[in-house]
C-alpha atoms as a PDB file:
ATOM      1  CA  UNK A   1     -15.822 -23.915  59.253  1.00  0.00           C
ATOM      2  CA  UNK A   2     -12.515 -25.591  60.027  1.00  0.00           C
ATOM      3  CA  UNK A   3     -10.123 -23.682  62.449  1.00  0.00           C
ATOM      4  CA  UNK A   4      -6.639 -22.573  61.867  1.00  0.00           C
ATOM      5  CA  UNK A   5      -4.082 -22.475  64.376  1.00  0.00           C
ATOM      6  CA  UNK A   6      -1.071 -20.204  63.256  1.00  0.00           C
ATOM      7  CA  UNK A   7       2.211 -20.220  64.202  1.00  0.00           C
ATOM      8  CA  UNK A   8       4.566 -17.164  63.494  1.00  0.00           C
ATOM      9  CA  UNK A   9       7.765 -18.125  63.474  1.00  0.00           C
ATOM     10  CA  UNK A  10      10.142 -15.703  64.285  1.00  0.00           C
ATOM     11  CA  UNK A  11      13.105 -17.180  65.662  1.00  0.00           C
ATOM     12  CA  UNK A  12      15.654 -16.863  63.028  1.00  0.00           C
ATOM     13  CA  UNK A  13      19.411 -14.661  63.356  1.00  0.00           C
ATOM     14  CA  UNK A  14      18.367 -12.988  60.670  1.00  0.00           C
ATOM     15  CA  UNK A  15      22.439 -12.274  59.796  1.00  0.00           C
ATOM     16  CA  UNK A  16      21.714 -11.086  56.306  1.00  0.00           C
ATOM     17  CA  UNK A  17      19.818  -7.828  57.903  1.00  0.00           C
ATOM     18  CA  UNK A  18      22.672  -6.324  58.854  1.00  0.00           C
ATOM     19  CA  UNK A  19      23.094  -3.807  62.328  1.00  0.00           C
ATOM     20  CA  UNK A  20      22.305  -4.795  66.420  1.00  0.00           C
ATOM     21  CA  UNK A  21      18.111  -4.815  65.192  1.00  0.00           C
ATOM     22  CA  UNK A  22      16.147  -7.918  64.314  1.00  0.00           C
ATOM     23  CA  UNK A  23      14.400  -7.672  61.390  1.00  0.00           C
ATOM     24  CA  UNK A  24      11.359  -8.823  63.186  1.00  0.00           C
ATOM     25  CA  UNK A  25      11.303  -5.635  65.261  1.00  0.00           C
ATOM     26  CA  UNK A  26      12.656  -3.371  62.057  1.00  0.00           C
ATOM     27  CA  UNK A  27       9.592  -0.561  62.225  1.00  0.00           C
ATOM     28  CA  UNK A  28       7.422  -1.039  59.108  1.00  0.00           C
ATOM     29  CA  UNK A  29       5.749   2.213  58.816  1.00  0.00           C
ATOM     30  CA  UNK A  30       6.540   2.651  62.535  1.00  0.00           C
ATOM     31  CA  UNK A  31       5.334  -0.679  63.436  1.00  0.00           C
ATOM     32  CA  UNK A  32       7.629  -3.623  64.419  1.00  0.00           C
ATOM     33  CA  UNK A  33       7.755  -5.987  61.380  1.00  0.00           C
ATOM     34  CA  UNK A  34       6.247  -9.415  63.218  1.00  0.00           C
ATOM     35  CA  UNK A  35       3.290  -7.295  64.495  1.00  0.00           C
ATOM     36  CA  UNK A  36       1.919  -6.173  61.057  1.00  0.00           C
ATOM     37  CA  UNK A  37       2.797  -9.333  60.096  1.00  0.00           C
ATOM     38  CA  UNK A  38       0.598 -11.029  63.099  1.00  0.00           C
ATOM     39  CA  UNK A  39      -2.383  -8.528  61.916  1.00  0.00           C
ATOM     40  CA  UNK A  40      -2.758 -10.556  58.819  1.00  0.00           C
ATOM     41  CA  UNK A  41      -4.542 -13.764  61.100  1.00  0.00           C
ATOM     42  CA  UNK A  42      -5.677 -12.140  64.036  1.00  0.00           C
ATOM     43  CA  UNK A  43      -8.781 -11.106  63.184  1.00  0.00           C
ATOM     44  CA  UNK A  44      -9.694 -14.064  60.604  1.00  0.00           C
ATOM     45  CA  UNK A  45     -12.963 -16.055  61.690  1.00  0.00           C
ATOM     46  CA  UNK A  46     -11.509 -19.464  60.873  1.00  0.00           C
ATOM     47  CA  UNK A  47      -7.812 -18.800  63.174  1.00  0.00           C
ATOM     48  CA  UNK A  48      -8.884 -19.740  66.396  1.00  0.00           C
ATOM     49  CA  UNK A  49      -5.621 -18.826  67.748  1.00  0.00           C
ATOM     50  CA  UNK A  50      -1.985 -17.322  66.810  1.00  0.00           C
ATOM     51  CA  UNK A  51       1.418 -18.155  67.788  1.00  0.00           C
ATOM     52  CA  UNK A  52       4.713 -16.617  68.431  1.00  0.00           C
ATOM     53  CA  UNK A  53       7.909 -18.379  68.253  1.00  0.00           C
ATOM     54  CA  UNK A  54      10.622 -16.067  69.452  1.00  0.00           C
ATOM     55  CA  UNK A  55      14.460 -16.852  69.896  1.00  0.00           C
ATOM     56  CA  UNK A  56      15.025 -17.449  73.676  1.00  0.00           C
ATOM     57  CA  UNK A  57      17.120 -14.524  73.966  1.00  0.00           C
ATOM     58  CA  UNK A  58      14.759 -12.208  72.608  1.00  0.00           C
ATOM     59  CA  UNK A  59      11.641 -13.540  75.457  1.00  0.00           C
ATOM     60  CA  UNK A  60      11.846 -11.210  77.669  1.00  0.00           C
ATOM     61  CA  UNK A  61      12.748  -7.810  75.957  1.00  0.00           C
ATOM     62  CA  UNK A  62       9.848  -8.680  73.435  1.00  0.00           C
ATOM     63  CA  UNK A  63       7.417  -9.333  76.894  1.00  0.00           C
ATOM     64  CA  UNK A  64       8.533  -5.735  77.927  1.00  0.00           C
ATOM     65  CA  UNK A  65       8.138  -3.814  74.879  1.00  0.00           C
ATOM     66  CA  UNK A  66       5.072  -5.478  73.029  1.00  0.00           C
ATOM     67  CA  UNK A  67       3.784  -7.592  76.323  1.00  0.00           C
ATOM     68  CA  UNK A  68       0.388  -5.617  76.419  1.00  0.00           C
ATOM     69  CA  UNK A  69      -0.463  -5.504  72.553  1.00  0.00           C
ATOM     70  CA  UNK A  70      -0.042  -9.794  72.424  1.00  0.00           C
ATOM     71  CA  UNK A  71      -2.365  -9.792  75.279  1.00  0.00           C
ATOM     72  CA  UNK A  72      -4.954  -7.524  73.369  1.00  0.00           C
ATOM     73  CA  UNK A  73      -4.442  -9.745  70.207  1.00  0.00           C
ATOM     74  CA  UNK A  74      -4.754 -12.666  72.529  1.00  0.00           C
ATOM     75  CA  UNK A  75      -1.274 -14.121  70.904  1.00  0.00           C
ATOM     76  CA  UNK A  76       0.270 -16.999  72.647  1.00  0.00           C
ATOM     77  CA  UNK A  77       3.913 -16.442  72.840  1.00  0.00           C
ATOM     78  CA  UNK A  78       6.349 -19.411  72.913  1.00  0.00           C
ATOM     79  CA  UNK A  79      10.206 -19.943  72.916  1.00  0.00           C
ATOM     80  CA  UNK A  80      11.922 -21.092  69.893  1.00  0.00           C
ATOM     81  CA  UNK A  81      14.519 -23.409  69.481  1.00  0.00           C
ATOM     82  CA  UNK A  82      18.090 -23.332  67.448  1.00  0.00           C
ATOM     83  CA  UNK A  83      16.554 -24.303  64.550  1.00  0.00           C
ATOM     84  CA  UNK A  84      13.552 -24.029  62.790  1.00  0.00           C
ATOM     85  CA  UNK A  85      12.142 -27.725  63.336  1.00  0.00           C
ATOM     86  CA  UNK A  86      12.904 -26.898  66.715  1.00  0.00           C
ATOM     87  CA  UNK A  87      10.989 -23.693  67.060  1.00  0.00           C
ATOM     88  CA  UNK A  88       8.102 -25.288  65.355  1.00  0.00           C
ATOM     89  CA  UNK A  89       8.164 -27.971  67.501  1.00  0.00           C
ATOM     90  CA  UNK A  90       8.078 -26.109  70.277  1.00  0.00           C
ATOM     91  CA  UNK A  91       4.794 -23.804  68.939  1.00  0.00           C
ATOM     92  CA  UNK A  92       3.163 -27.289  68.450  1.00  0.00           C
ATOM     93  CA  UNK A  93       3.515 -28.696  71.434  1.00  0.00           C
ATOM     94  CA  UNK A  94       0.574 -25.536  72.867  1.00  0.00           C
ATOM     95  CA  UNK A  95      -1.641 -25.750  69.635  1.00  0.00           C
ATOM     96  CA  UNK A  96      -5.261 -25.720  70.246  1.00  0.00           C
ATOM     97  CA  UNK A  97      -6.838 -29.196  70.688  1.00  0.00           C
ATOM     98  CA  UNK A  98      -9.773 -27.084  68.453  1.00  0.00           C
ATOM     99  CA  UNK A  99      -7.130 -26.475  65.649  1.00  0.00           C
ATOM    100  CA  UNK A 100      -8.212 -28.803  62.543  1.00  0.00           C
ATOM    101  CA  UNK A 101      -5.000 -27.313  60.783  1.00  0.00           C
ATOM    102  CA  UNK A 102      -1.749 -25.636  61.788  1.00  0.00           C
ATOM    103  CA  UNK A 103      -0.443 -23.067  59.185  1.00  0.00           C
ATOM    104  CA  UNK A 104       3.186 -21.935  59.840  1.00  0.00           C
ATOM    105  CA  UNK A 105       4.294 -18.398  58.648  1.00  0.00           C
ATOM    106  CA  UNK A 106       6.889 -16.098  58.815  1.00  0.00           C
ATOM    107  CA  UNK A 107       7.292 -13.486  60.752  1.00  0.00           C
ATOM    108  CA  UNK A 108       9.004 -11.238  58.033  1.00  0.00           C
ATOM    109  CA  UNK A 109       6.198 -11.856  55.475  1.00  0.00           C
ATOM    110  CA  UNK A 110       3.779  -8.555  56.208  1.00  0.00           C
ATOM    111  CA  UNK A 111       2.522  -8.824  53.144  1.00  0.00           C
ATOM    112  CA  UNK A 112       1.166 -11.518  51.867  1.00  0.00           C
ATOM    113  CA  UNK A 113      -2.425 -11.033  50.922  1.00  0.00           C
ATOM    114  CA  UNK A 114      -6.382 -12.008  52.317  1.00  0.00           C
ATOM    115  CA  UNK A 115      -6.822 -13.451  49.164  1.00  0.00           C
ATOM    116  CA  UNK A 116      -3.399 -15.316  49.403  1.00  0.00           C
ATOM    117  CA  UNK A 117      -4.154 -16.743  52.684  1.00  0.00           C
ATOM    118  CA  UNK A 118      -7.476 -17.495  51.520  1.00  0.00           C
ATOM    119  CA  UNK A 119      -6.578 -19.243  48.551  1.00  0.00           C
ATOM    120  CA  UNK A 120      -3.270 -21.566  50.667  1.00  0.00           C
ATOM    121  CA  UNK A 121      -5.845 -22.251  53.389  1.00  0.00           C
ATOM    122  CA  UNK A 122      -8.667 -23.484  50.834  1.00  0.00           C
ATOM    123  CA  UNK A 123      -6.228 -25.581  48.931  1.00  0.00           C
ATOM    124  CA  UNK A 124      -5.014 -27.280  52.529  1.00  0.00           C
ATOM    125  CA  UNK A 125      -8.465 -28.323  53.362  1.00  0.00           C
ATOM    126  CA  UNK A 126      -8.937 -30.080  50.698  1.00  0.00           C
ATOM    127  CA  UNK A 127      -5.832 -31.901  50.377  1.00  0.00           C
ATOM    128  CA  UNK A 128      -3.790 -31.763  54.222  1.00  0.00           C
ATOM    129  CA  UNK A 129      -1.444 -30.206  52.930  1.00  0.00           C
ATOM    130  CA  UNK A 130      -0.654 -26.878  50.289  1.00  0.00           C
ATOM    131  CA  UNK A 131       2.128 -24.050  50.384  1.00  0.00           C
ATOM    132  CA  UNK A 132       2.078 -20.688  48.548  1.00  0.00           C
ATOM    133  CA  UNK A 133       5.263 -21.170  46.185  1.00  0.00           C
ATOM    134  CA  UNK A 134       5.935 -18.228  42.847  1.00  0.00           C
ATOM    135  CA  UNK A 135       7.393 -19.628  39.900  1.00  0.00           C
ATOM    136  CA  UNK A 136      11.266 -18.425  39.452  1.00  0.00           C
ATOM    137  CA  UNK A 137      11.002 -15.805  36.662  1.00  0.00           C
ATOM    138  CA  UNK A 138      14.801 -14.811  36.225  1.00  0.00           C
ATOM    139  CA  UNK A 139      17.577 -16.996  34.907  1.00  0.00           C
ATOM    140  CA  UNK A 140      19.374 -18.925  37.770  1.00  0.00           C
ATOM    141  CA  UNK A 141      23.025 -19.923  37.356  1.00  0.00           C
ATOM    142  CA  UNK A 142      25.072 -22.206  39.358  1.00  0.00           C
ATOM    143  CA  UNK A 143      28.273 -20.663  40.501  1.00  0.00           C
ATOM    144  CA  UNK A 144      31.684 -21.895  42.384  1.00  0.00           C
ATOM    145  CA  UNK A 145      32.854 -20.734  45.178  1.00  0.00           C
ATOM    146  CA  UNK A 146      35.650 -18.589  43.140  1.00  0.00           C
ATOM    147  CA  UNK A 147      32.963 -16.703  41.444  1.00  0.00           C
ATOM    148  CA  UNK A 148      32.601 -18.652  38.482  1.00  0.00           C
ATOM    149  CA  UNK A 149      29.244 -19.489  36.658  1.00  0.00           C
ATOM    150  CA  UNK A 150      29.288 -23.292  36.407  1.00  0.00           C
ATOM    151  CA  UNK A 151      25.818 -23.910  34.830  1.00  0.00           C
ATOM    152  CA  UNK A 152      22.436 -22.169  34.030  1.00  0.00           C
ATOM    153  CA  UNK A 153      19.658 -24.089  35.735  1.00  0.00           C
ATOM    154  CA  UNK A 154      16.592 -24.787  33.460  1.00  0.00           C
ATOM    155  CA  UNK A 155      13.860 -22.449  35.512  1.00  0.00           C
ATOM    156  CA  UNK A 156      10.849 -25.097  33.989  1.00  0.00           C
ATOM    157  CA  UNK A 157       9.075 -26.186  36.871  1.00  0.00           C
ATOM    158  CA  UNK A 158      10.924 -24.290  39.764  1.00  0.00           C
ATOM    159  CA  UNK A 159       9.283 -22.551  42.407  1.00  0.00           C
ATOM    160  CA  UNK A 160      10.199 -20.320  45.095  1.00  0.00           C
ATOM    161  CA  UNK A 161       8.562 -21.684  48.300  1.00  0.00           C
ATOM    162  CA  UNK A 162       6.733 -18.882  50.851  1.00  0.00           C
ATOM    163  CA  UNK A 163       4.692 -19.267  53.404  1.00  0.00           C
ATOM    164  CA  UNK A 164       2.009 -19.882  54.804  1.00  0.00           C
ATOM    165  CA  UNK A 165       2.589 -23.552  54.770  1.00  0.00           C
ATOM    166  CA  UNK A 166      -0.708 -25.387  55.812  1.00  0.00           C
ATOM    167  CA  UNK A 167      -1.294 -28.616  56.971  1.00  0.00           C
ATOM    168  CA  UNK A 168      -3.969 -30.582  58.384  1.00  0.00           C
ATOM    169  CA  UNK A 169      -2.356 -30.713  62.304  1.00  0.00           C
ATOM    170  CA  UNK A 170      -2.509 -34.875  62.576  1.00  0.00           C
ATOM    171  CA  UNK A 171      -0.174 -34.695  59.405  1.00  0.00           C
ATOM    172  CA  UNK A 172       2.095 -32.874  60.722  1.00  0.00           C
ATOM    173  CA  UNK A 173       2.374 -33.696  64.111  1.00  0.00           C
ATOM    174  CA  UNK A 174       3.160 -37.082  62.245  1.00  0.00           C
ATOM    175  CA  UNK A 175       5.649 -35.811  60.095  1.00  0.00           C
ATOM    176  CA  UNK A 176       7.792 -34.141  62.946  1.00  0.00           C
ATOM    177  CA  UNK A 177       7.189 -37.697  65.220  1.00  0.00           C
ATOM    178  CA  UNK A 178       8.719 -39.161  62.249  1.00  0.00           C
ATOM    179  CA  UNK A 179      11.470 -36.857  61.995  1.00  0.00           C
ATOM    180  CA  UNK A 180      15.293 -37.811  61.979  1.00  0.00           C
ATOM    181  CA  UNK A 181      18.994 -36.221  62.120  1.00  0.00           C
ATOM    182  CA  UNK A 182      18.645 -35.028  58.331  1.00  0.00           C
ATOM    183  CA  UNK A 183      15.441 -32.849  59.316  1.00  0.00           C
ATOM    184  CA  UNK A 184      17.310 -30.488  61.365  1.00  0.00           C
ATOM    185  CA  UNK A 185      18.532 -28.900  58.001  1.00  0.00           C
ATOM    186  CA  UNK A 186      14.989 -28.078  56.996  1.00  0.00           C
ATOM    187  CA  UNK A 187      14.413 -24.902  55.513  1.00  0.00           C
ATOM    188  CA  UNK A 188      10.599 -25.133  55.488  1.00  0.00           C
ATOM    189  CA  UNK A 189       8.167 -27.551  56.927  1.00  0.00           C
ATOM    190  CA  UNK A 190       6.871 -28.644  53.610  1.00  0.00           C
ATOM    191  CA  UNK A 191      10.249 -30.150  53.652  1.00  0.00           C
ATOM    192  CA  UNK A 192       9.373 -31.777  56.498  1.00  0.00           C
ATOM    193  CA  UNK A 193       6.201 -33.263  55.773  1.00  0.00           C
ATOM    194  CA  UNK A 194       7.531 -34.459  51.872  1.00  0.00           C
ATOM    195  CA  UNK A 195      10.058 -36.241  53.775  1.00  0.00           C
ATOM    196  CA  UNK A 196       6.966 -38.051  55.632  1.00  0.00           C
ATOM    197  CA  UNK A 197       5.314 -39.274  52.613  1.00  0.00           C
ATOM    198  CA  UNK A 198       2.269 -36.764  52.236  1.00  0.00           C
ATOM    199  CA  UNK A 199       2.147 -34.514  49.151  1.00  0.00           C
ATOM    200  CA  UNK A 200       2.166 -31.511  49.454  1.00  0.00           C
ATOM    201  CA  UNK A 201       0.146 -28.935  46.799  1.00  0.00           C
ATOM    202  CA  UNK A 202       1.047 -25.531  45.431  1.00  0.00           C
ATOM    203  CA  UNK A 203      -1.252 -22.522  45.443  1.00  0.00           C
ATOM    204  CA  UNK A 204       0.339 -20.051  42.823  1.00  0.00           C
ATOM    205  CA  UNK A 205       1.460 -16.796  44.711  1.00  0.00           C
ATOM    206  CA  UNK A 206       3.785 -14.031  43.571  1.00  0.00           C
ATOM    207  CA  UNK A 207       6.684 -11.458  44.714  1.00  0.00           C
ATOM    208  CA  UNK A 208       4.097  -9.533  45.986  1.00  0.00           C
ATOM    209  CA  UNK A 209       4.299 -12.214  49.482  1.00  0.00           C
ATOM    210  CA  UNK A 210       7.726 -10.549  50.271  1.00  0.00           C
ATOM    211  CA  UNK A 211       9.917 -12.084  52.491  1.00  0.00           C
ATOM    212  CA  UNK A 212      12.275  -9.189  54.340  1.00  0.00           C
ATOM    213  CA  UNK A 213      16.019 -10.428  54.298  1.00  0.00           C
ATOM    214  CA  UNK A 214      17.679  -7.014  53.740  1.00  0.00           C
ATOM    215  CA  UNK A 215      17.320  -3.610  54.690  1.00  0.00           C
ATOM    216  CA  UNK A 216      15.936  -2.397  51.344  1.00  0.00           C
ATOM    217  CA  UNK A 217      13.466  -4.898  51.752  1.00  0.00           C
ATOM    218  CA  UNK A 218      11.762  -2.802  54.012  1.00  0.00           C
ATOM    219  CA  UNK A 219      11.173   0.383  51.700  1.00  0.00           C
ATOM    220  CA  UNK A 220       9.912  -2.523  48.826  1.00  0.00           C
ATOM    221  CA  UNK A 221       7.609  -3.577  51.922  1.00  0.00           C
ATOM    222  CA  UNK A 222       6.305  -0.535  52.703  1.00  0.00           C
ATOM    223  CA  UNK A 223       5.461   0.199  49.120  1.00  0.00           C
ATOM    224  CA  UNK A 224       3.533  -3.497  48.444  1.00  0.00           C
ATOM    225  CA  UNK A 225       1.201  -1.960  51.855  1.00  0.00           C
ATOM    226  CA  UNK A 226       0.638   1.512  50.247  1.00  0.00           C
ATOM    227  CA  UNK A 227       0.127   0.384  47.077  1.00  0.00           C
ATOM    228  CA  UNK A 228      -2.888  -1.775  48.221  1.00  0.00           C
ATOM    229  CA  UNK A 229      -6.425  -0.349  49.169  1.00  0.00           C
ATOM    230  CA  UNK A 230      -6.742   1.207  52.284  1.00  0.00           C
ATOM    231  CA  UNK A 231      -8.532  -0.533  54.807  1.00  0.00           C
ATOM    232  CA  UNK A 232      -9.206   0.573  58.692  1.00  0.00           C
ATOM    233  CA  UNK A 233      -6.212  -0.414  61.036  1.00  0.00           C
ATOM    234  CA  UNK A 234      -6.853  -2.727  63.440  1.00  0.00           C
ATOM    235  CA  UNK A 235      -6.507  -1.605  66.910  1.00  0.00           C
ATOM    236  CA  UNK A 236      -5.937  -3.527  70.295  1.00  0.00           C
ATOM    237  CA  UNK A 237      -6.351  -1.316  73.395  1.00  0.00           C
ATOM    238  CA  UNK A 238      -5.387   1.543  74.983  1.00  0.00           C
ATOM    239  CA  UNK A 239      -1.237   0.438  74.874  1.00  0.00           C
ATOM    240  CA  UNK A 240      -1.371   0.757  71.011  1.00  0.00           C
ATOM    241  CA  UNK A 241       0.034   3.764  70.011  1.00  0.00           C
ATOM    242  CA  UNK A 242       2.388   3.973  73.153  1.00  0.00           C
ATOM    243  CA  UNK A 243       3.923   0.291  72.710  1.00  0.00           C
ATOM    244  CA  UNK A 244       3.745   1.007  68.401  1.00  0.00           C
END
């Protein structure tokens, strides 16, 4: 069985949330966002280890609150840099010589799916490199700066991009050795490794893989979770309740 390293990346502002909290450490049905999203890999047979990129700033209040849960989920923890190549960068650099394949996820997907990671992580091994991606079902339009619809853009063949992004690690270790001044406005590391030369393949996914941005995101989170079969809750120790 091939092993996965993953790498949570959880880095970001996140300016679009709105208020003094992160919405990494939002509470998710009273859990901190990035932990129920860590839960997803933890306990997989074929992740031999997980990551966590956090913002510098946010190191040592995140080591104090949620310290002893990481150490039960045996979660390396890593500082990030000011941008995203940067922060994964920085997670790569203490990957697992026994990782065969780094997937990079973020921290404010909770939801996405066994059967999504399954089906992202399948794909990867078979061709170095796949991303979950949903086709774009509403009509996009192109508009100016003064608020002014300048085209609608033909939704044929467009696809949101979501993560996990999985690659086999030697192609993109490559692919960020290779990197120049233009990959620092990367949004995604797909991005990074297209740049490099490697395709990169699609594995179909859905709205279901939320990414929270907002607020309301979180009540459309918590409703994805409940609306799925229930399923014991992982536990780590005796600090879970008290640091959760």
């Amino acid at each position: 069985m091939p092993k996965f390293s993953v790498i949570i990346a959880a880095a970001g502002k996140g300016e679009r949330f709105g208020g003094q909290e992160k919405k990494t450490l939002a509470k998710l049905d009273g859990r901190a966002v990035f932990l129920r999203t860590i839960e997803r890999f933890v306990r997989r047979d074929d992740v031999c280890e997980t990551i966590l990129a956090v913002a510098s700033e946010d190191t040592e209040a995140l080591k104090k609150t949620y310290g002893a849960n990481l150490g039960f989920m045996g979660v390396k923890l890593v500082e990030g840099g000011a941008t995203r190549t940067d922060t994964v960068l920085a997670a790569l650099s203490v990957v697992s010589g026994e990782a065969e394949f780094v997937a990079i996820h973020d921290a404010v997907r909770p939801c996405v799916s066994p059967e999504q990671i399954d089906a992202v992580f399948d794909e990867a091994g078979k061709t170095g490199a796949a991303i979950l991606a949903a086709p774009i079902v509403g009509t996009i339009k192109r508009v100016s700066g003064a608020g002014v619809i300048e085209e609608t853009v033909p939704r044929c063949d467009l696809y949101e991009a979501q993560t996990p992004q999985v690659f086999r690690k030697t192609v993109l270790e490559k692919a960020y050795a290779n990197r120049d001044e233009d990959s620092e406005d990367a949004t995604d590391d797909a991005q990074m490794v297209e740049r490099f030369g490697h395709p990169v393949s699609v594995v179909i996914s859905d709205g279901s893989n939320l990414k929270i941005t907002t607020k309301p995101d979180l009540m459309i989170a918590g409703a994805i979770l409940k609306a799925r079969p229930n399923k014991p809750k992982p536990r780590f120790g005796a600090f879970d309740e008290a640091q959760w």
